[in-house]
PDB file of N, CA and C in Angstrom:
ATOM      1  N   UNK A   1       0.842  -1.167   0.000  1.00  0.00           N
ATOM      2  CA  UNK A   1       0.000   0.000   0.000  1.00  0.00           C
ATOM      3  C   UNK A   1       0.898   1.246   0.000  1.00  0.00           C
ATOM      4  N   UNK A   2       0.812   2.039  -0.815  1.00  0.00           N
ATOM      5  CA  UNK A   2       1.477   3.560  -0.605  1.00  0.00           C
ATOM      6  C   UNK A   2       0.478   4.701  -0.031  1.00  0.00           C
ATOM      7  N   UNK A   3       1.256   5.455   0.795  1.00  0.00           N
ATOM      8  CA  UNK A   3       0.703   6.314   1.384  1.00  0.00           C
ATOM      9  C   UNK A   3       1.024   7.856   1.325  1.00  0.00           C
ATOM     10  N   UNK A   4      -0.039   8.722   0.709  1.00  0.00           N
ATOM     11  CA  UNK A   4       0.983  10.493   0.970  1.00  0.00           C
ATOM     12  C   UNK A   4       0.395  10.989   1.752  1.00  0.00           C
ATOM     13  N   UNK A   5       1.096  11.870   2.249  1.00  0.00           N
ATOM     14  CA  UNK A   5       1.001  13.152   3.224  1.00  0.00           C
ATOM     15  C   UNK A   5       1.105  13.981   2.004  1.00  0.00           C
ATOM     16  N   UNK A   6      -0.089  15.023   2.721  1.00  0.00           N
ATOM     17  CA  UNK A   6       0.215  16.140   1.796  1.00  0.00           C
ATOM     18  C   UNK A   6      -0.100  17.392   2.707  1.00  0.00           C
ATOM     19  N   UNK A   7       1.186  18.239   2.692  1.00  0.00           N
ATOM     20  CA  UNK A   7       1.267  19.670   3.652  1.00  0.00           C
ATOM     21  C   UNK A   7       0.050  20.395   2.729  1.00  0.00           C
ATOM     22  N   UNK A   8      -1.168  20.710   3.356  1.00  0.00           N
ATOM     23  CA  UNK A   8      -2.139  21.366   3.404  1.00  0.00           C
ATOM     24  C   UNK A   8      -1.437  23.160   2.870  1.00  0.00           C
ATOM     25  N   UNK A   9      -1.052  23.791   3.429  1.00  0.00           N
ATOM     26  CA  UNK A   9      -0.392  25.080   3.318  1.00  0.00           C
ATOM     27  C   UNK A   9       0.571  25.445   2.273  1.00  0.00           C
ATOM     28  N   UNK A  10       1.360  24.053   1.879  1.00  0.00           N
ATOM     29  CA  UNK A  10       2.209  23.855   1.098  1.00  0.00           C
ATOM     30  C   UNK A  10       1.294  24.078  -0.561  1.00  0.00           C
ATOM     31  N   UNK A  11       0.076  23.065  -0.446  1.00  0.00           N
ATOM     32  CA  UNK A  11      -1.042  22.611  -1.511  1.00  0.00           C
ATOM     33  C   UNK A  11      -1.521  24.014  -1.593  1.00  0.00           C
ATOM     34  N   UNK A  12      -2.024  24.668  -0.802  1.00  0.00           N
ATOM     35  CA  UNK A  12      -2.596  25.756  -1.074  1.00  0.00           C
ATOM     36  C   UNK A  12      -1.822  26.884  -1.757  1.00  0.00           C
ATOM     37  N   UNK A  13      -0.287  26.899  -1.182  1.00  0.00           N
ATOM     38  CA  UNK A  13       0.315  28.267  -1.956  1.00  0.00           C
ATOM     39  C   UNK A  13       0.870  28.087  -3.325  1.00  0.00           C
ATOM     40  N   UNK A  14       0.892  26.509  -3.554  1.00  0.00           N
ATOM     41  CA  UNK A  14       1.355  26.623  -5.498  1.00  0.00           C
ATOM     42  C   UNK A  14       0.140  26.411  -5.679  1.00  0.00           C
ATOM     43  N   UNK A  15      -0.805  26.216  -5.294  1.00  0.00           N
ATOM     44  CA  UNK A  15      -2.777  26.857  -5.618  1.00  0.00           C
ATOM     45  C   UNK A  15      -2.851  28.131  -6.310  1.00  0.00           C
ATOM     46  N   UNK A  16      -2.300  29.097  -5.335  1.00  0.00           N
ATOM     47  CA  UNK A  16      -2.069  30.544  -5.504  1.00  0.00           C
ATOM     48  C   UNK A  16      -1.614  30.816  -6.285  1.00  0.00           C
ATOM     49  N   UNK A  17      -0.098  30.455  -6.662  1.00  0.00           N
ATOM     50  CA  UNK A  17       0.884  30.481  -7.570  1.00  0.00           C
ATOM     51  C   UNK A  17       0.416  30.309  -8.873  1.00  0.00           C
ATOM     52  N   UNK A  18      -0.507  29.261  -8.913  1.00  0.00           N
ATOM     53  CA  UNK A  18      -0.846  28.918 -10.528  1.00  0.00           C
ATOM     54  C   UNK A  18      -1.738  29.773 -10.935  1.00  0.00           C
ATOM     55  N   UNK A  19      -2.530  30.198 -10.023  1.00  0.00           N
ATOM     56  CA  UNK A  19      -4.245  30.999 -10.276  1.00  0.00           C
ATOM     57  C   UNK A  19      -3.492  31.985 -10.625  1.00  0.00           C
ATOM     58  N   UNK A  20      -2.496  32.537 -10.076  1.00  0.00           N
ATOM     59  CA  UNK A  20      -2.467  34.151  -9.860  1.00  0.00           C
ATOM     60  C   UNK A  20      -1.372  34.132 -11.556  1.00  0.00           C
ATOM     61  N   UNK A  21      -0.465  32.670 -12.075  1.00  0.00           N
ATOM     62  CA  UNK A  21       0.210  33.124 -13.288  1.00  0.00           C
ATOM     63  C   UNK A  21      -0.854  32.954 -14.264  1.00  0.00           C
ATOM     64  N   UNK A  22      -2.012  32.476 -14.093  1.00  0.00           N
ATOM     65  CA  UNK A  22      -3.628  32.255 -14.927  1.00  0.00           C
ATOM     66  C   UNK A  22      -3.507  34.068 -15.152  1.00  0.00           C
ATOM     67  N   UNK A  23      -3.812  34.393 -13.958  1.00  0.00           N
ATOM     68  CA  UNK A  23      -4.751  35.884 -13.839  1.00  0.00           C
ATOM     69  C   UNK A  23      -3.890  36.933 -14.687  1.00  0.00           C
ATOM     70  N   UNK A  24      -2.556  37.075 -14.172  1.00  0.00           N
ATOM     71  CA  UNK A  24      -1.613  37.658 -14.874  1.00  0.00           C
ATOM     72  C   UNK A  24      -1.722  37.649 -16.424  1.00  0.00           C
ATOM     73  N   UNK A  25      -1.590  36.305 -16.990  1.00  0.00           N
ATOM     74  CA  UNK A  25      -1.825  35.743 -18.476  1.00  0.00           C
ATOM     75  C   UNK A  25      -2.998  36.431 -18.647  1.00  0.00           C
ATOM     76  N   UNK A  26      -4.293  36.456 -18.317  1.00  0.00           N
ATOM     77  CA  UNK A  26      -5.818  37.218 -18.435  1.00  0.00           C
ATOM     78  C   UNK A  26      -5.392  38.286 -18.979  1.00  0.00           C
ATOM     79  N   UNK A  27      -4.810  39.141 -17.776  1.00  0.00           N
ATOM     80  CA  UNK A  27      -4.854  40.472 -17.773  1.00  0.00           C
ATOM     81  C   UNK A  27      -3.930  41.259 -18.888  1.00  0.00           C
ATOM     82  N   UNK A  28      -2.934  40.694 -19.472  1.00  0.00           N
ATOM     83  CA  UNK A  28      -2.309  40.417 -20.574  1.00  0.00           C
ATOM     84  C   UNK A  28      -3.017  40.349 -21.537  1.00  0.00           C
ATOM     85  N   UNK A  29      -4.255  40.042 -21.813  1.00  0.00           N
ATOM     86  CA  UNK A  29      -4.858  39.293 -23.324  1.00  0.00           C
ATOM     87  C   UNK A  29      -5.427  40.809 -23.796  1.00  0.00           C
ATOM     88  N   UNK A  30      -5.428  41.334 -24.836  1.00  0.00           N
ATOM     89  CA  UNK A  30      -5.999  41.829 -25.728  1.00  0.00           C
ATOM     90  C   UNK A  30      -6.732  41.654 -26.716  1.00  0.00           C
ATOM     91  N   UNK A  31      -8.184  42.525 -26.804  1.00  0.00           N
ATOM     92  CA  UNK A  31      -9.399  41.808 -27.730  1.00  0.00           C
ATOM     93  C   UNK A  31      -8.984  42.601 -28.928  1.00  0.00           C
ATOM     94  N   UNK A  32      -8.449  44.117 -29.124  1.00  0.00           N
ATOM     95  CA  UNK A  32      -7.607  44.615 -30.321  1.00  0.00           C
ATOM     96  C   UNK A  32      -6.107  44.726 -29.860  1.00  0.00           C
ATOM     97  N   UNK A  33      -5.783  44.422 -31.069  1.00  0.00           N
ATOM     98  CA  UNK A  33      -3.754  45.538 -31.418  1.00  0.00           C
ATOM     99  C   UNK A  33      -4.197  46.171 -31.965  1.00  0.00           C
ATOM    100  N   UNK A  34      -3.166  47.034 -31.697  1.00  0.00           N
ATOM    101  CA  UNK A  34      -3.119  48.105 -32.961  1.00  0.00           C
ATOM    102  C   UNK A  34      -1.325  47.837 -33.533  1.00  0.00           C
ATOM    103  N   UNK A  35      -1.147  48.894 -34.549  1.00  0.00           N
ATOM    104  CA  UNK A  35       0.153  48.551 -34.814  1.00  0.00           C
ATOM    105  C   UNK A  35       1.327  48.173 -34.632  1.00  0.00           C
ATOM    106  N   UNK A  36       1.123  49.440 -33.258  1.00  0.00           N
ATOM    107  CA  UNK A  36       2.374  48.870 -32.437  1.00  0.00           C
ATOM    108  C   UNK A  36       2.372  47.109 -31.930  1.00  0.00           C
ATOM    109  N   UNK A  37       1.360  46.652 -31.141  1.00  0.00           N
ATOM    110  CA  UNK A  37       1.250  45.537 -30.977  1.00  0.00           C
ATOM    111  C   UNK A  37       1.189  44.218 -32.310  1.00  0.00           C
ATOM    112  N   UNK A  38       0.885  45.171 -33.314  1.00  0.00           N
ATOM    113  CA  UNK A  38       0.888  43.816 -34.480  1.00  0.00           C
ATOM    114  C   UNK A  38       2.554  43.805 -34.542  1.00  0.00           C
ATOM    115  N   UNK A  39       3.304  45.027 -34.756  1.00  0.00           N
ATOM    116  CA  UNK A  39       4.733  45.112 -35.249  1.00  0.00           C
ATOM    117  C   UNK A  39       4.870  44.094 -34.118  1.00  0.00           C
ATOM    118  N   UNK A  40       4.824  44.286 -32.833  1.00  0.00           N
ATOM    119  CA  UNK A  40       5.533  43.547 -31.714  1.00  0.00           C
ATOM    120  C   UNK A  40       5.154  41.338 -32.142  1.00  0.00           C
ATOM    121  N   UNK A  41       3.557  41.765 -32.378  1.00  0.00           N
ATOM    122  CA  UNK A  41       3.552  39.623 -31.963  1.00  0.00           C
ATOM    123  C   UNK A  41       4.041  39.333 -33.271  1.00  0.00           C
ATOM    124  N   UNK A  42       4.606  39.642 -34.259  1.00  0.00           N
ATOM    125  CA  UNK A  42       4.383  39.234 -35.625  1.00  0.00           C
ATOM    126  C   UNK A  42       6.077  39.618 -36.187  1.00  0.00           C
ATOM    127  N   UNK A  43       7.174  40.602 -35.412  1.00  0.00           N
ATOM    128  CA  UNK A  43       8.302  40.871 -35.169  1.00  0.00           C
ATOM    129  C   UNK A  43       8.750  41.271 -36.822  1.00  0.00           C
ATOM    130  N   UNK A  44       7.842  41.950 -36.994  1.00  0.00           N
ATOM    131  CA  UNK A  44       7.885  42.412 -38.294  1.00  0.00           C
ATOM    132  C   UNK A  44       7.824  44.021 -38.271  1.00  0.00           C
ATOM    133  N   UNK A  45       8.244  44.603 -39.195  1.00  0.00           N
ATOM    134  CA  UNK A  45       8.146  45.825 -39.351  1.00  0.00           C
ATOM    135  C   UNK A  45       7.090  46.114 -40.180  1.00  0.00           C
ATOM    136  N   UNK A  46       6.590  47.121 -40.016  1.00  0.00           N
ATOM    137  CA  UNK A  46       5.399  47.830 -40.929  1.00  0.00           C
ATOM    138  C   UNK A  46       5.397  48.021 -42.018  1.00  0.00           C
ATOM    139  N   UNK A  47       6.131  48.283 -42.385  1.00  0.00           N
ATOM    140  CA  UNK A  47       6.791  47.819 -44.135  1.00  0.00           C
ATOM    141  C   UNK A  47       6.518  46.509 -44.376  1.00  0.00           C
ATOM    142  N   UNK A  48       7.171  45.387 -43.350  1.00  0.00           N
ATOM    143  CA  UNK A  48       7.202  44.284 -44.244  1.00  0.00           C
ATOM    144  C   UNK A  48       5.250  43.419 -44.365  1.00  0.00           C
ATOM    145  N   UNK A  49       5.057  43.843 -42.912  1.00  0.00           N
ATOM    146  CA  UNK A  49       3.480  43.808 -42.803  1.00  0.00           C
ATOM    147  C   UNK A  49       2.721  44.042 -43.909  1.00  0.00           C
ATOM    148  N   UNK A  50       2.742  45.467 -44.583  1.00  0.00           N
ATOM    149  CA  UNK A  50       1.970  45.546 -45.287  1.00  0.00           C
ATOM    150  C   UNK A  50       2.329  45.391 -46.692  1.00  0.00           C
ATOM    151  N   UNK A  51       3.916  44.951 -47.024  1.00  0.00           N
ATOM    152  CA  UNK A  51       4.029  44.290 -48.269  1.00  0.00           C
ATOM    153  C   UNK A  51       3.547  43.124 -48.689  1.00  0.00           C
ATOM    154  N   UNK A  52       3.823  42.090 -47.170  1.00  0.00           N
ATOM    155  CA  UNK A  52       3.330  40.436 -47.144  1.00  0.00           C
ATOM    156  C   UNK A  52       1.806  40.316 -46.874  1.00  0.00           C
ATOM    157  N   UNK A  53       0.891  40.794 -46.394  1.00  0.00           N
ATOM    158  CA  UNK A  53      -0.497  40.427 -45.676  1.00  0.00           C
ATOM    159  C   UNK A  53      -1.633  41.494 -45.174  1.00  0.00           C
ATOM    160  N   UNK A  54      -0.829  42.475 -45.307  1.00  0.00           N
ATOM    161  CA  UNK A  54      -2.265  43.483 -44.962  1.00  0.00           C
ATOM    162  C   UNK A  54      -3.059  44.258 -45.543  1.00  0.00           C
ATOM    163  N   UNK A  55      -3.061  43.649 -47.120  1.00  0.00           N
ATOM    164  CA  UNK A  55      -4.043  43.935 -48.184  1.00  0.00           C
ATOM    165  C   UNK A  55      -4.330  42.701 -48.219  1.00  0.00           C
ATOM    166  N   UNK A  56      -4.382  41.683 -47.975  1.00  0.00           N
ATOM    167  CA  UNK A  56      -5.432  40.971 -48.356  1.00  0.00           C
ATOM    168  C   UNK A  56      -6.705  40.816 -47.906  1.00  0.00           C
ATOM    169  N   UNK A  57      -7.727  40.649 -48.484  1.00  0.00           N
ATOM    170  CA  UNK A  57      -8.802  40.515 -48.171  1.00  0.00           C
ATOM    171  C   UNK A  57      -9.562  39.680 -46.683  1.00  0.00           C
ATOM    172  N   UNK A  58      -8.878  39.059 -46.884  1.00  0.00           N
ATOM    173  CA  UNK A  58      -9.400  38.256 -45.519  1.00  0.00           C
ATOM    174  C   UNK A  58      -8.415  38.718 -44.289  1.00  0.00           C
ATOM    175  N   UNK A  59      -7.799  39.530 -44.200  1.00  0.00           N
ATOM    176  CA  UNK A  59      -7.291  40.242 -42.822  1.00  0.00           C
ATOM    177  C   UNK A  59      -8.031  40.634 -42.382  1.00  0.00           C
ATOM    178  N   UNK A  60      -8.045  40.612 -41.314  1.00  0.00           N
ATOM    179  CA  UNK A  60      -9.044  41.540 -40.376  1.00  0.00           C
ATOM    180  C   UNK A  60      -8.389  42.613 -39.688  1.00  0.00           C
ATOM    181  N   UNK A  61      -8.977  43.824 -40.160  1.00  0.00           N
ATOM    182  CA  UNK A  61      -8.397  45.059 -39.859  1.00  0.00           C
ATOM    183  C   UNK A  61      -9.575  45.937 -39.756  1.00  0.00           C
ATOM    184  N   UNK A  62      -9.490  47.431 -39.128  1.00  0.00           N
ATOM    185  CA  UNK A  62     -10.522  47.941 -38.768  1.00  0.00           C
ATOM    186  C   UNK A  62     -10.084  49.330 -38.299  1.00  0.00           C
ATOM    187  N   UNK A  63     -10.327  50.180 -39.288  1.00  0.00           N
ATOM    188  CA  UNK A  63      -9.849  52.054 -39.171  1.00  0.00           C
ATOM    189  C   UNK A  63     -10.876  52.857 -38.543  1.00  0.00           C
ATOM    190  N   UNK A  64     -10.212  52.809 -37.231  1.00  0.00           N
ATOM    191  CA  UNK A  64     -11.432  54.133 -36.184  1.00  0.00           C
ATOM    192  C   UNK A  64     -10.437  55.348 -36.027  1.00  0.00           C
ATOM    193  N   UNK A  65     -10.951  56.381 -36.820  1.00  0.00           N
ATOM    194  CA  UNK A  65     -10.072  57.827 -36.872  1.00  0.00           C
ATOM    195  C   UNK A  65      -9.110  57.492 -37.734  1.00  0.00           C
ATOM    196  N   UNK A  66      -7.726  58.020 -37.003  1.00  0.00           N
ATOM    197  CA  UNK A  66      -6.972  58.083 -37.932  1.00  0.00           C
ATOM    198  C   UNK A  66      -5.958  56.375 -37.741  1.00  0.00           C
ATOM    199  N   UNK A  67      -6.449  55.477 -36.914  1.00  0.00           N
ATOM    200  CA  UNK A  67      -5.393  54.347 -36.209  1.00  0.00           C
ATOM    201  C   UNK A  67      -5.986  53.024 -36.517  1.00  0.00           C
ATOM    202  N   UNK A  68      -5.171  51.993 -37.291  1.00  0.00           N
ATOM    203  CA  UNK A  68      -5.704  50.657 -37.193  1.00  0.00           C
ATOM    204  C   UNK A  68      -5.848  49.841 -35.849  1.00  0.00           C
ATOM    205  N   UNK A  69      -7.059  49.504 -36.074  1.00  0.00           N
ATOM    206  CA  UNK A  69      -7.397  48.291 -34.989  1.00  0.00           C
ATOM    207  C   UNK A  69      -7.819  46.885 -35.056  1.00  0.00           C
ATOM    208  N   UNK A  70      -6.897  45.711 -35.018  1.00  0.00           N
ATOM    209  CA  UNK A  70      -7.044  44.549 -35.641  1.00  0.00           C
ATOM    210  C   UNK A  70      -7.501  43.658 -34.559  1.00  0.00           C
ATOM    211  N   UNK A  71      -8.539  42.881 -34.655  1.00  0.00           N
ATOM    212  CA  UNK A  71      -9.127  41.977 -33.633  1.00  0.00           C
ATOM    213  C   UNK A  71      -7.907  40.913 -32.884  1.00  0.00           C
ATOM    214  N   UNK A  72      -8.149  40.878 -32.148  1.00  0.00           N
ATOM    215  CA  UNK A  72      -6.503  39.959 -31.522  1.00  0.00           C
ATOM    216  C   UNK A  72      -6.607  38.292 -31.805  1.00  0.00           C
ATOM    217  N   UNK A  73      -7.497  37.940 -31.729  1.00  0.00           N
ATOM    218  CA  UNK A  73      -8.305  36.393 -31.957  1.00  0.00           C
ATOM    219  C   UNK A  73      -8.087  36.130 -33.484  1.00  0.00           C
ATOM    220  N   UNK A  74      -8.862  36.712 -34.201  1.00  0.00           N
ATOM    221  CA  UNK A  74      -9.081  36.431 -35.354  1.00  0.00           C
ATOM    222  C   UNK A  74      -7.696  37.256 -36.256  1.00  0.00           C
ATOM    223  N   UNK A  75      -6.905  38.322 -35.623  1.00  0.00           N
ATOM    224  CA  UNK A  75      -5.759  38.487 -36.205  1.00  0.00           C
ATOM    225  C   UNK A  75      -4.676  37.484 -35.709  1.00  0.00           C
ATOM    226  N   UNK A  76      -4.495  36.744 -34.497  1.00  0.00           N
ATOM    227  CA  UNK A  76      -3.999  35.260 -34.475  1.00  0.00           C
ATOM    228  C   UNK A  76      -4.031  34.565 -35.494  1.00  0.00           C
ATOM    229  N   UNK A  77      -5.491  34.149 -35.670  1.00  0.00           N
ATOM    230  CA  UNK A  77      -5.489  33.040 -36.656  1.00  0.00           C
ATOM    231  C   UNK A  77      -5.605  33.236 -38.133  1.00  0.00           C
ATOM    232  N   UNK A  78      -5.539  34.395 -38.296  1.00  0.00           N
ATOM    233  CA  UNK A  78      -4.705  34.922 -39.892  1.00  0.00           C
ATOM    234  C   UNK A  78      -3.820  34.583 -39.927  1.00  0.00           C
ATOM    235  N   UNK A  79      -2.497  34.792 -38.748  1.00  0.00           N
ATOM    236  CA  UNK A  79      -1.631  34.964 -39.371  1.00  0.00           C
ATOM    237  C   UNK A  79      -0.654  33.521 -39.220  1.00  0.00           C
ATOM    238  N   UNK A  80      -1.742  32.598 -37.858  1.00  0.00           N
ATOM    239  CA  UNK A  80      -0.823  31.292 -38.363  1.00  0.00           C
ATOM    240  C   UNK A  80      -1.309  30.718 -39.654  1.00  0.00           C
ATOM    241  N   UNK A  81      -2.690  31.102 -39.973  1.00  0.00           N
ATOM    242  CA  UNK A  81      -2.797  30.536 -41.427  1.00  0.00           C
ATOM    243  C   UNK A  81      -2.243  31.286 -42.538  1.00  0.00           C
ATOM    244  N   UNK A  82      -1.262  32.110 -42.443  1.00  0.00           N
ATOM    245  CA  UNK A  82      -0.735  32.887 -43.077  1.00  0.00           C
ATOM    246  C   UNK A  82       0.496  32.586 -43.368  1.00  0.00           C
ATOM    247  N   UNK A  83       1.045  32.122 -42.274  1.00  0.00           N
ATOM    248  CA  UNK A  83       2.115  31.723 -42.396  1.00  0.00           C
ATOM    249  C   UNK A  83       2.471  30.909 -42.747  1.00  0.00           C
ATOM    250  N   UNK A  84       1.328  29.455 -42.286  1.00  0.00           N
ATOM    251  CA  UNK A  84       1.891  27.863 -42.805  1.00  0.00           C
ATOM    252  C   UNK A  84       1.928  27.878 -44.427  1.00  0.00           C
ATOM    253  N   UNK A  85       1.135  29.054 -44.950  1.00  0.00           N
ATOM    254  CA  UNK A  85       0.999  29.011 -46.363  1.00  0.00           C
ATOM    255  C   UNK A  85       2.135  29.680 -47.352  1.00  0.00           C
ATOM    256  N   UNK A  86       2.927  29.868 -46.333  1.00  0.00           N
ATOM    257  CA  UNK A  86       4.358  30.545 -46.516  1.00  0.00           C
ATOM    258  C   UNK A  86       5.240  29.861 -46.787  1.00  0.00           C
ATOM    259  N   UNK A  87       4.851  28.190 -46.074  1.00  0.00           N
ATOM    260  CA  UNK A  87       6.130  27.585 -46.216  1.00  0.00           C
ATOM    261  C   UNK A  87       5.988  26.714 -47.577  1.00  0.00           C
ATOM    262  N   UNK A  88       7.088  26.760 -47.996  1.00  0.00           N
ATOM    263  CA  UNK A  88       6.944  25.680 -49.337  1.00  0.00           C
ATOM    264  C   UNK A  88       7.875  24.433 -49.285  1.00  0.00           C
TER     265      UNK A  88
END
């Protein structure tokens, strides 16, 4: 038969630990980028952005005033399907 002990206090604070690197990650998420943030997840410059992918039609992009605003979800999954179609 095997038997554990388990420190109660111990269980509870990597409890904490995990919830709170959850919450952190949350608070992190963005429902738009804008440029700056596309240049940043995509490590591309704005030039090369809009030579490779940001005329095409199925981007999702979205001009309020004078500043693009690209959905963060659905500009994700542009651009891994964007990319695998990159590779040859």
């Amino acid at each position: 038969m095997i038997t554990f002990q388990v420190d109660g206090d111990q269980l509870n604070q990597a409890f904490q630990d995990e919830l709170q690197k959850k919450m952190d990650k949350l608070e992190h998420a963005h429902t738009f980028w804008d440029t700056k943030e596309l240049k940043r997840r995509t490590c591309m410059s704005w030039n090369t952005i809009q030579d490779n992918f940001f005329h095409h039609n199925d981007f999702p992009k979205a001009k309020v005033g004078g500043k693009w605003y690209f959905p963060a979800e659905a500009t994700n999954k542009f651009l891994i399907k964007w990319l695998q179609g990159q590779a040859s």
